[in-house]
Protein backbone atom coordinates (compact mmCIF):
# COMPACT_ATOMS: atom_id res chain seq x y z
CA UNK A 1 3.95 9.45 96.17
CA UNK A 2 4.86 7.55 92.92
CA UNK A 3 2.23 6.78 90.62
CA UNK A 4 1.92 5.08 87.17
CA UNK A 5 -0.98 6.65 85.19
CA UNK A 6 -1.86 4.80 82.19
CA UNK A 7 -2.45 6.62 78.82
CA UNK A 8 -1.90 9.93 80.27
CA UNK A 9 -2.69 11.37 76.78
CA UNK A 10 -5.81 9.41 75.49
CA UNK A 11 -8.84 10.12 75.82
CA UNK A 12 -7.96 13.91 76.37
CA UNK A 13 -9.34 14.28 79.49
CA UNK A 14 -6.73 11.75 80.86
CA UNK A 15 -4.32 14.79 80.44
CA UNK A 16 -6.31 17.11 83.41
CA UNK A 17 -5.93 14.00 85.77
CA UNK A 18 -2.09 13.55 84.76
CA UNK A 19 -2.07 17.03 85.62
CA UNK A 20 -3.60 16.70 89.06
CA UNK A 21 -1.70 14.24 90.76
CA UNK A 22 1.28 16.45 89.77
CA UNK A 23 -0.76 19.42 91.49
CA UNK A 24 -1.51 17.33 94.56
CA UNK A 25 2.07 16.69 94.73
CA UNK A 26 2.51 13.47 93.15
CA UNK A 27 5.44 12.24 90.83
CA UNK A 28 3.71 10.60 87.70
CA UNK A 29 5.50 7.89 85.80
CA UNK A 30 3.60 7.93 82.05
CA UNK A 31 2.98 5.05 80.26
CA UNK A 32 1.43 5.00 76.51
CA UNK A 33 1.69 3.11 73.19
CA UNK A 34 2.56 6.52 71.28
CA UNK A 35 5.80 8.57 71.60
CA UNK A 36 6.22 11.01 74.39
CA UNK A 37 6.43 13.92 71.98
CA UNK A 38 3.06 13.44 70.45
CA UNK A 39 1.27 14.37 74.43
CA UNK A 40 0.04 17.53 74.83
CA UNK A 41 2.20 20.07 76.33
CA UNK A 42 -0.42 21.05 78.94
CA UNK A 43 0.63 17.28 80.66
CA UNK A 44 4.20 16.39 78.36
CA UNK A 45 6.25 18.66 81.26
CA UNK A 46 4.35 17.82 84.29
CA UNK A 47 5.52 13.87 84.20
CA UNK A 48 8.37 12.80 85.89
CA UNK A 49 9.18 10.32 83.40
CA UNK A 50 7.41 8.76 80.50
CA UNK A 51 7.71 4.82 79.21
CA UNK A 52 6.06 3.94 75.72
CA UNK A 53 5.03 0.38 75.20
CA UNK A 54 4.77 -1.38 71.62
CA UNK A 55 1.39 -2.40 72.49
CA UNK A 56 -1.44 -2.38 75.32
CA UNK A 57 -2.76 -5.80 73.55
CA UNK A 58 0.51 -7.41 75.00
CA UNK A 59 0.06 -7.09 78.29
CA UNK A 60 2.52 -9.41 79.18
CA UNK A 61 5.05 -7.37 77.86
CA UNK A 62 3.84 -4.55 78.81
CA UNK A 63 4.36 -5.83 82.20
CA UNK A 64 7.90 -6.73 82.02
CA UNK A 65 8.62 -3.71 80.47
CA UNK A 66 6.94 -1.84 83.11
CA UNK A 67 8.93 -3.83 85.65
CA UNK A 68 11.92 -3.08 83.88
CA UNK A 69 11.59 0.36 83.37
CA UNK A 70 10.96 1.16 87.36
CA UNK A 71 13.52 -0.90 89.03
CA UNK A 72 14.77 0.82 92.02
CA UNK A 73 11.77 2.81 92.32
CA UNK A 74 8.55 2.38 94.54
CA UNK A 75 5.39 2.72 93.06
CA UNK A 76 2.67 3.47 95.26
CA UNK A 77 -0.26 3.62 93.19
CA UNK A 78 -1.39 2.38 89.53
CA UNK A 79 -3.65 4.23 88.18
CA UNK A 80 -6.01 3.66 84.82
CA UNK A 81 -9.20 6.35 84.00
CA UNK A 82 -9.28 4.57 80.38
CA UNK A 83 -11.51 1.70 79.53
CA UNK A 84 -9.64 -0.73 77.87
CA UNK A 85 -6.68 -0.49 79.79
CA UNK A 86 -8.27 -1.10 83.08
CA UNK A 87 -7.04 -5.51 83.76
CA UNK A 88 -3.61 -4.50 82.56
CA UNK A 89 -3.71 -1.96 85.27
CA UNK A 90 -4.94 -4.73 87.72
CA UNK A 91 -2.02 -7.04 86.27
CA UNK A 92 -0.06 -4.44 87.02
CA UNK A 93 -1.08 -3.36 91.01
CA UNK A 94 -0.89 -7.18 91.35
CA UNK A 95 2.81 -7.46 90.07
CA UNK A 96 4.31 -4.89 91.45
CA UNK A 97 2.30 -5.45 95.10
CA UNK A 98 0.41 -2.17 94.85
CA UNK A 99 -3.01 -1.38 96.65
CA UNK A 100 -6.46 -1.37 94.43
CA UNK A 101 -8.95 -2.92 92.38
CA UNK A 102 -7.26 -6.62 91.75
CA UNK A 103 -8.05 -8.57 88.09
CA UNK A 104 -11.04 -10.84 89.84
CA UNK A 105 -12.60 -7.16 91.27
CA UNK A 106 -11.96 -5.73 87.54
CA UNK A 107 -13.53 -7.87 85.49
CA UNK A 108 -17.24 -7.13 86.07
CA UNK A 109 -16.46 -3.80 85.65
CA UNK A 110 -15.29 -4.63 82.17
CA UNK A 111 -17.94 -7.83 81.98
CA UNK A 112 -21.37 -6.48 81.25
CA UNK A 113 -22.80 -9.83 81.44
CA UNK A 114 -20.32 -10.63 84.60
CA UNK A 115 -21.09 -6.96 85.69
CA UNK A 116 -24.90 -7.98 85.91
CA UNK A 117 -24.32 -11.14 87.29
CA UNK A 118 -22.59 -9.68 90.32
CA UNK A 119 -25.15 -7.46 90.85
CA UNK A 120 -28.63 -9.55 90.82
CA UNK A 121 -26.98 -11.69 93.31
CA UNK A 122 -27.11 -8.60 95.50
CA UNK A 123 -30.49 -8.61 94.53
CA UNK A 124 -30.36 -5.19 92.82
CA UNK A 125 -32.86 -4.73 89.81
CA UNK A 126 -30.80 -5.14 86.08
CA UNK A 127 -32.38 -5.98 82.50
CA UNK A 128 -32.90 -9.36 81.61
CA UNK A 129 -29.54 -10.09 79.64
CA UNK A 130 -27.83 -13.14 78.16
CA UNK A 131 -23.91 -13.23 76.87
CA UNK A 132 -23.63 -14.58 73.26
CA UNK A 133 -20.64 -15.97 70.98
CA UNK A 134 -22.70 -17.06 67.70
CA UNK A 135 -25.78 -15.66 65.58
CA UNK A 136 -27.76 -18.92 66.90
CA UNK A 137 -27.12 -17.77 70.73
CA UNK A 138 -28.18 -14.61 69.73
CA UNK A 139 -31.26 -15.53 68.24
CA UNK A 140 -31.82 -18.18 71.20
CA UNK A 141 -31.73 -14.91 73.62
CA UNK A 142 -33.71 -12.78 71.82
CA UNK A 143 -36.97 -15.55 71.78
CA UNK A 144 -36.02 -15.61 75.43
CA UNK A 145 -36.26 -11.91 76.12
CA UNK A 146 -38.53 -10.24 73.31
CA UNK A 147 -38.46 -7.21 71.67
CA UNK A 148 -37.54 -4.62 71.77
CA UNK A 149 -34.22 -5.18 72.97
CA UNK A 150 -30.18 -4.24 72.45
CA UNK A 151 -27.44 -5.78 71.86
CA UNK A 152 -24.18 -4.08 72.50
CA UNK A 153 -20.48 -5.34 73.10
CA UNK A 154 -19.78 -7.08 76.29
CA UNK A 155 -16.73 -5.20 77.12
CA UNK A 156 -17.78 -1.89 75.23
CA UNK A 157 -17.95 1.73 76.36
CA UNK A 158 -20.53 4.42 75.42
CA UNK A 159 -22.84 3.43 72.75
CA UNK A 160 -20.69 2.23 70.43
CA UNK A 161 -21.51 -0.94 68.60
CA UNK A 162 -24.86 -0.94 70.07
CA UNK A 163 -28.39 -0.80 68.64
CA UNK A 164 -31.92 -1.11 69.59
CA UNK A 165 -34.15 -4.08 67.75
CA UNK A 166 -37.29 -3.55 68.01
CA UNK A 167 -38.26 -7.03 65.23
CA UNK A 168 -36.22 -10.08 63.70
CA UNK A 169 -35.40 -7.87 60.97
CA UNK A 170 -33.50 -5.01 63.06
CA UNK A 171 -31.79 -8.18 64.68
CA UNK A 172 -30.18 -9.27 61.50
CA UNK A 173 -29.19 -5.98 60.44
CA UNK A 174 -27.48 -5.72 63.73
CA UNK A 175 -25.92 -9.04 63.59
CA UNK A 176 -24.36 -8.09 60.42
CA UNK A 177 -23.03 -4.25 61.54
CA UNK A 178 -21.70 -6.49 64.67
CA UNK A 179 -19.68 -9.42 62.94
CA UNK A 180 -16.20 -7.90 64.10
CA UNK A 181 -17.46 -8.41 68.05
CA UNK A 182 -15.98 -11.38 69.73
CA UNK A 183 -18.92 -11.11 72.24
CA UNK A 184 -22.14 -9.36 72.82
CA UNK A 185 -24.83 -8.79 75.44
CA UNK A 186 -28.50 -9.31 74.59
CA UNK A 187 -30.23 -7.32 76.96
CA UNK A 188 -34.27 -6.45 77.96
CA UNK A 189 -34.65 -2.96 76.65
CA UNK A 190 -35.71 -0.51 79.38
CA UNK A 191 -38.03 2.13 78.83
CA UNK A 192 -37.34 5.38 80.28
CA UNK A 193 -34.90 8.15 81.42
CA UNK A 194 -31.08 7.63 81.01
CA UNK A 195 -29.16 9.56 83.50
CA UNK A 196 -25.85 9.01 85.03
CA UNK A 197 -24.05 8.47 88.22
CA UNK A 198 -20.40 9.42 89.00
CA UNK A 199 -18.17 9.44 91.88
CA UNK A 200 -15.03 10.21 93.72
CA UNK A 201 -14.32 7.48 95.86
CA UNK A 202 -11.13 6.85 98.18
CA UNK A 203 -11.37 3.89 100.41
CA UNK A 204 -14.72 2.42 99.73
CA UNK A 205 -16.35 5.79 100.59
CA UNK A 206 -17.74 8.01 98.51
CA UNK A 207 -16.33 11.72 98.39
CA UNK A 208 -18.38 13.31 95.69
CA UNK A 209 -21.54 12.15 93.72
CA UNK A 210 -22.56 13.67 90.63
CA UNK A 211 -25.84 12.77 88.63
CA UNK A 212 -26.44 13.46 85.12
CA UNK A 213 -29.44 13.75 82.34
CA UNK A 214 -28.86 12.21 79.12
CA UNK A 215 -31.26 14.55 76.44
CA UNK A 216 -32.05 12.44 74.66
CA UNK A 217 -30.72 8.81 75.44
CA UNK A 218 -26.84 8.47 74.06
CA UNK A 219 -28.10 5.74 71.31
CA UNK A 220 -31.00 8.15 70.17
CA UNK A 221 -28.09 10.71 69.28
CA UNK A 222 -25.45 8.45 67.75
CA UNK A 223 -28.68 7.09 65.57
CA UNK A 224 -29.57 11.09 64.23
CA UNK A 225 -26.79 12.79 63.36
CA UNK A 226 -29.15 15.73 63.81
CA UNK A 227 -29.62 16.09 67.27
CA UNK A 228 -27.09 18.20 69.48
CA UNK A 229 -26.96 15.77 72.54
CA UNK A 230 -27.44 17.02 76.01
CA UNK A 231 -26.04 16.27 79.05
CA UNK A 232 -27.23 18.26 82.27
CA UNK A 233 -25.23 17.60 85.50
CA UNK A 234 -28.08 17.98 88.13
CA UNK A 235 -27.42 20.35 90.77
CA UNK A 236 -30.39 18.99 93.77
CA UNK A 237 -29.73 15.52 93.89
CA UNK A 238 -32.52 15.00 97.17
CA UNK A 239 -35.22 15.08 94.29
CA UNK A 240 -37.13 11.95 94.61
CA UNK A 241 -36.58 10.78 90.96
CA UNK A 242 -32.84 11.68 91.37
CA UNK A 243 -32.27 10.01 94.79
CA UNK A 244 -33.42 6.70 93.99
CA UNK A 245 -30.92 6.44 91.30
CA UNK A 246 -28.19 7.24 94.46
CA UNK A 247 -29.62 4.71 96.15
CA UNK A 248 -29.22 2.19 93.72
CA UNK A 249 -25.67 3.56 92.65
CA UNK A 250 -24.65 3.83 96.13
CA UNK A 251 -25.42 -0.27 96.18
CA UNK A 252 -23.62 -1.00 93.06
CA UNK A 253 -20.26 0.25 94.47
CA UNK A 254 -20.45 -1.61 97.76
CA UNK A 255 -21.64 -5.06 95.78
CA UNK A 256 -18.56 -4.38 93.39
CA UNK A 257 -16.40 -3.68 95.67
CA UNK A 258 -14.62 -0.56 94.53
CA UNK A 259 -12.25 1.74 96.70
CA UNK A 260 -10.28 4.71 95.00
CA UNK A 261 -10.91 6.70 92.16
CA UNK A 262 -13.60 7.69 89.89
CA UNK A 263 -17.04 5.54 88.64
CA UNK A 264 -19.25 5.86 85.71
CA UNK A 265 -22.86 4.69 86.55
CA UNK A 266 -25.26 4.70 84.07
CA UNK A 267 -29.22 4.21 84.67
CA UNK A 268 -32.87 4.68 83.89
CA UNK A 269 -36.33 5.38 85.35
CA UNK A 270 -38.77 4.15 84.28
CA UNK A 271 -42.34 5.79 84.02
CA UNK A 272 -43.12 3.89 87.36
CA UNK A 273 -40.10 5.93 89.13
CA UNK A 274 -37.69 2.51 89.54
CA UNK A 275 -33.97 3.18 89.23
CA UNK A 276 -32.72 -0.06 86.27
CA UNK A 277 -29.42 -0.39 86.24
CA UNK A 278 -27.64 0.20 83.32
CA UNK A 279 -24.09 -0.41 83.07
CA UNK A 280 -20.84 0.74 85.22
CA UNK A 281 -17.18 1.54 84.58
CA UNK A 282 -14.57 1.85 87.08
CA UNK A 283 -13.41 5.15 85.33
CA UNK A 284 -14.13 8.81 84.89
CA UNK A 285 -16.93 9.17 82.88
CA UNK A 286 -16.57 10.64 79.20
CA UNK A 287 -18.68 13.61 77.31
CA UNK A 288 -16.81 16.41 78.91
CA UNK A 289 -19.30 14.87 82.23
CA UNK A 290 -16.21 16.04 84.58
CA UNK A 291 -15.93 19.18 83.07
CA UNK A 292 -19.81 19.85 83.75
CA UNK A 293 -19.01 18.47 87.21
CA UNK A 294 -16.45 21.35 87.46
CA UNK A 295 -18.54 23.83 86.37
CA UNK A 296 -21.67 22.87 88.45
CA UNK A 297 -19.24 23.24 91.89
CA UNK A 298 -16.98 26.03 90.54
CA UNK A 299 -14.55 22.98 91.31
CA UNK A 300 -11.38 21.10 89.94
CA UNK A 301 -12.43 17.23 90.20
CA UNK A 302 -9.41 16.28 88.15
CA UNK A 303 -7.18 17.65 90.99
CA UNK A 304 -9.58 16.52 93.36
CA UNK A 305 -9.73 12.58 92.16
CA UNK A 306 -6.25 12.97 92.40
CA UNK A 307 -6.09 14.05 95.57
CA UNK A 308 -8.69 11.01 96.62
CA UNK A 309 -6.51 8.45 95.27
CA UNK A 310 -3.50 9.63 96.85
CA UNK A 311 -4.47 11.30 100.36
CA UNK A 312 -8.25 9.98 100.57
CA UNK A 313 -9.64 13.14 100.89
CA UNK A 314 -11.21 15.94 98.75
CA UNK A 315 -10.52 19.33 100.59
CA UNK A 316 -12.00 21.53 98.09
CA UNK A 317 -15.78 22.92 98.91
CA UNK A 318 -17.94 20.82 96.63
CA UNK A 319 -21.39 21.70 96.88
CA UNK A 320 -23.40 21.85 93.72
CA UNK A 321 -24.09 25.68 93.05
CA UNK A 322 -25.54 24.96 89.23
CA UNK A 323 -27.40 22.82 86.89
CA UNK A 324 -24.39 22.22 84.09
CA UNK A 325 -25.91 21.68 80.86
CA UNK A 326 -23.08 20.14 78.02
CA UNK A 327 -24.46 20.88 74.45
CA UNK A 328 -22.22 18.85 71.85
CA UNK A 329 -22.63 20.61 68.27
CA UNK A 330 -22.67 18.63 64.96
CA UNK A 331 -21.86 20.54 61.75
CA UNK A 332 -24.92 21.18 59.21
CA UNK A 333 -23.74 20.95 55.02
CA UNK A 334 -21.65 19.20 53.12
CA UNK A 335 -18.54 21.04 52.93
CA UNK A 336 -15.08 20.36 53.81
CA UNK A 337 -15.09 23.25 55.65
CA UNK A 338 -16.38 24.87 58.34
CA UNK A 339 -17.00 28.39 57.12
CA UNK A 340 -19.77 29.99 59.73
CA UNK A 341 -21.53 29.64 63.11
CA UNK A 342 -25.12 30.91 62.68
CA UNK A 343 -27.09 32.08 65.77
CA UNK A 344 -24.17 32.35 68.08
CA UNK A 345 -24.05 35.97 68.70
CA UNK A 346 -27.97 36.02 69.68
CA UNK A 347 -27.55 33.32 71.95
CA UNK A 348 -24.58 35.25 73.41
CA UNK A 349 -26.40 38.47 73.94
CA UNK A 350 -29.33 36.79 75.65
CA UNK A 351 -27.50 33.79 78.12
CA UNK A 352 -23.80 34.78 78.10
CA UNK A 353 -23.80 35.43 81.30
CA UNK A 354 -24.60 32.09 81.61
CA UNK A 355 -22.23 30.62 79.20
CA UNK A 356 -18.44 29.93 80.30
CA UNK A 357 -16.98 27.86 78.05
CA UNK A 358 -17.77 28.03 74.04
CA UNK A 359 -15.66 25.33 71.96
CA UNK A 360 -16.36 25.11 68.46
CA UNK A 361 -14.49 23.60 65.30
CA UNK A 362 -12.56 26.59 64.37
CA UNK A 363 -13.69 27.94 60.88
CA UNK A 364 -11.74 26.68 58.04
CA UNK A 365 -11.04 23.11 59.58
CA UNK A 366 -12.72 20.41 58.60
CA UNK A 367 -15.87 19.39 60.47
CA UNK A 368 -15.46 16.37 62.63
CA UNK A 369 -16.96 13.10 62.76
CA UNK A 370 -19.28 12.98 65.67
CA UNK A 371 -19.10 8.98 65.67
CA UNK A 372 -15.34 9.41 65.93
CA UNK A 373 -15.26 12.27 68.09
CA UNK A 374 -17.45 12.15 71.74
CA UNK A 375 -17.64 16.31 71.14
CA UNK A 376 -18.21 16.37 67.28
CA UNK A 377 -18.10 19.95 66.28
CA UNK A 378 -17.77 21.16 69.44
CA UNK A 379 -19.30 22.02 72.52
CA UNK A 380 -20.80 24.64 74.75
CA UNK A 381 -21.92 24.97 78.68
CA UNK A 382 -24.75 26.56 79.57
CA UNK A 383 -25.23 26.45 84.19
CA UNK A 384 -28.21 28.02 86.34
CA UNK A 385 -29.20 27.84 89.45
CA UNK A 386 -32.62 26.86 88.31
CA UNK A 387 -33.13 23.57 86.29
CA UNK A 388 -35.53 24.78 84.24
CA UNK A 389 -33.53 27.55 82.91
CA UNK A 390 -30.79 25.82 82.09
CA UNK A 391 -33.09 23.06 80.12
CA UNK A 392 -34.27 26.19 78.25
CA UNK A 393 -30.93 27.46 77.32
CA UNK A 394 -29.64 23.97 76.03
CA UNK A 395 -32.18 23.79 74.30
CA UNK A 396 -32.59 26.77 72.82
CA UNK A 397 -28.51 26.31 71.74
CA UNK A 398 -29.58 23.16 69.71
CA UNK A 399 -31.60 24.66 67.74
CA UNK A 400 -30.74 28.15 67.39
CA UNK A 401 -26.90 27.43 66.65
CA UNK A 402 -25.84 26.05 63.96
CA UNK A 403 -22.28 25.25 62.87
CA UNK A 404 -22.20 25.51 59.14
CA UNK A 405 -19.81 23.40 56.79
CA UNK A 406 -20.05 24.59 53.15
């Protein structure tokens, strides 16, 4: 099978899906807006061929190019893990006749005001939200829907460009740290847990579900540069508070439509137990959430999504044998350097056992900017059988390690 994977490079965990459709057998046809010689090794040899574009803005000529660049060859699937790529891969499955999500079925996956629309005519519960162009709509929809409430890109990803208003005057400070976006969504703020909900999905079923625990809420962290955010990949997803967020994620992707690949669900309960929507993406999620995936099963779900896409199966064993707790670091000090880890070694001796994977900014680099980079200074995994454990041990790594930049 022939398939086109878009931005096979960026973000980096688009390299360990380029990498598994060549494990499942696949040829993979690269395309990117930087040179082939800047990819990582790890996915540089494993492409059959590699096409760079001037620019993903011009999709039209990214198209023809495209076109051009595969004549005399059948492609069988198009494939696009990567935000703001994901209509010029519909563009492209139209053009070239291939199966999978068309433009009309992308958009609301892109649209979070389209996105919302979609899914309150299936009668499925989403915050109050209104699309706005100008300060005055803006204002108009916040009288309409009260505080507190956010207002966040309408085609965004993650929490960036978003922010919580809780009076007028957090509105106009917003406004202003917004003026470069075309379009934004004022939306009812929900109260309440933010978890997650992922799949694997190969013709309209769902292969693999994955839920995961935001500690604390994504736009708490980017707002305290402080905090080590927290992801925990859940491992039983029958408890009640987990399932009805399945149940309502389970209804999203049959109201939307979608059929192969991954999705990245996010959504809250409230106090009251209700499963709110929050927003999807029809993409793998972000945060290393795949890798915790991986870890929870003692699985490979970049092979494995592969293997979805192109033979509409899974046939790895993936039940969930751990809670997967991701711990992002943020270096402490105002050096240019990293120059220590404190508390690492105690940590070690008590829960390494428990601890596979331990990625830090290497000392003598300079520390990273965590609103720049999804893993600032690094990251660490912490898995148990027993939830509260592994709540215990991510916690106990954000506070007890500290990477140190003097």
């Amino acid at each position: 099978m022939n398939v086109l994977f878009l931005s096979p490079g960026f973000p980096e965990e688009m390299k360990y899906f380029a990498h598994g459709f060549a494990h499942v057998g696949a040829r993979v046809f690269g395309v990117a807006d930087t040179p082939r010689s800047s990819l990582d090794p790890y996915v540089k040899h494993r492409l059959a061929d590699f096409l760079q574009v001037a620019n993903w803005q011009d999709e039209q000529e990214v198209v023809r190019a495209v076109h051009a660049w595969v004549r005399g060859k059948t492609i069988d699937r198009v494939v696009c893990l990567w935000e703001p790529v994901m209509i010029l891969a519909a563009k492209l499955r139209e053009s070239l006749g291939v199966p999978g999500l068309s433009v009309e079925q992308s958009i609301p996956f892109r649209d979070k005001v389209a996105m919302k629309a979609v899914l309150q005519q299936a009668g499925l519960r989403t915050p109050h939200n209104f699309r706005c162009k100008s300060a005055s709509e803006v204002w108009a929809a916040a009288e309409r829907i009260g505080y507190p409430l956010i207002i966040k890109p309408i085609a965004g990803a993650g929490s960036a460009d978003t922010y919580r208003c809780d009076d007028k005057g957090a509105l106009e400070r917003a406004l202003q740290a917004t003026r470069h976006v075309p379009e934004v969504s004022i939306e009812e703020y929900i109260e309440g847990e933010e978890l997650t909900f992922d799949t694997v999905c190969a013709g309209g079923k769902i292969l693999f579900e994955n839920v995961s625990w935001y500690r604390p809420k994504p736009l708490v962290c980017r707002l305290n540069p402080w905090i080590s955010p927290v992801s925990i990949a859940l491992r039983d997803l029958e408890r009640p508070e987990v399932r009805v967020g399945r149940e309502l994620g389970r209804k999203v992707i049959e109201a939307l439509g979608f059929r192969d690949g991954m999705t990245h669900m996010e959504w809250f309960r409230t106090e009251k137990g209700e499963a709110v929507f929050g927003e999807i993406g029809g993409r793998a999620p972000g945060g290393r959430i795949v890798h915790a995936m991986n870890y929870s099963c003692d699985a490979d779900l970049f092979a494995g999504t592969a293997e979805a896409i192109c033979q509409g199966r899974i046939s790895q064993n993936l039940t969930k044998r751990y809670n997967c707790a991701i711990v992002f670091k943020r270096a402490v000090g105002n050096g240019g350097k990293v120059t220590r880890y404190e508390g690492l070694e105690g940590l070690m001796r008590r829960y390494g056992e428990h601890i596979p994977v331990v990625d830090l900014t290497p000392i003598g680099e300079a520390p990273r900017d965590p609103n720049q980079v999804v893993v600032g200074d690094g990251w660490i995994v912490a898995r148990h059988p027993d939830l509260a454990q592994t709540i215990e041990m991510s916690e106990r790594i954000g506070t007890d390690l500290r990477v140190v930049a003097a």
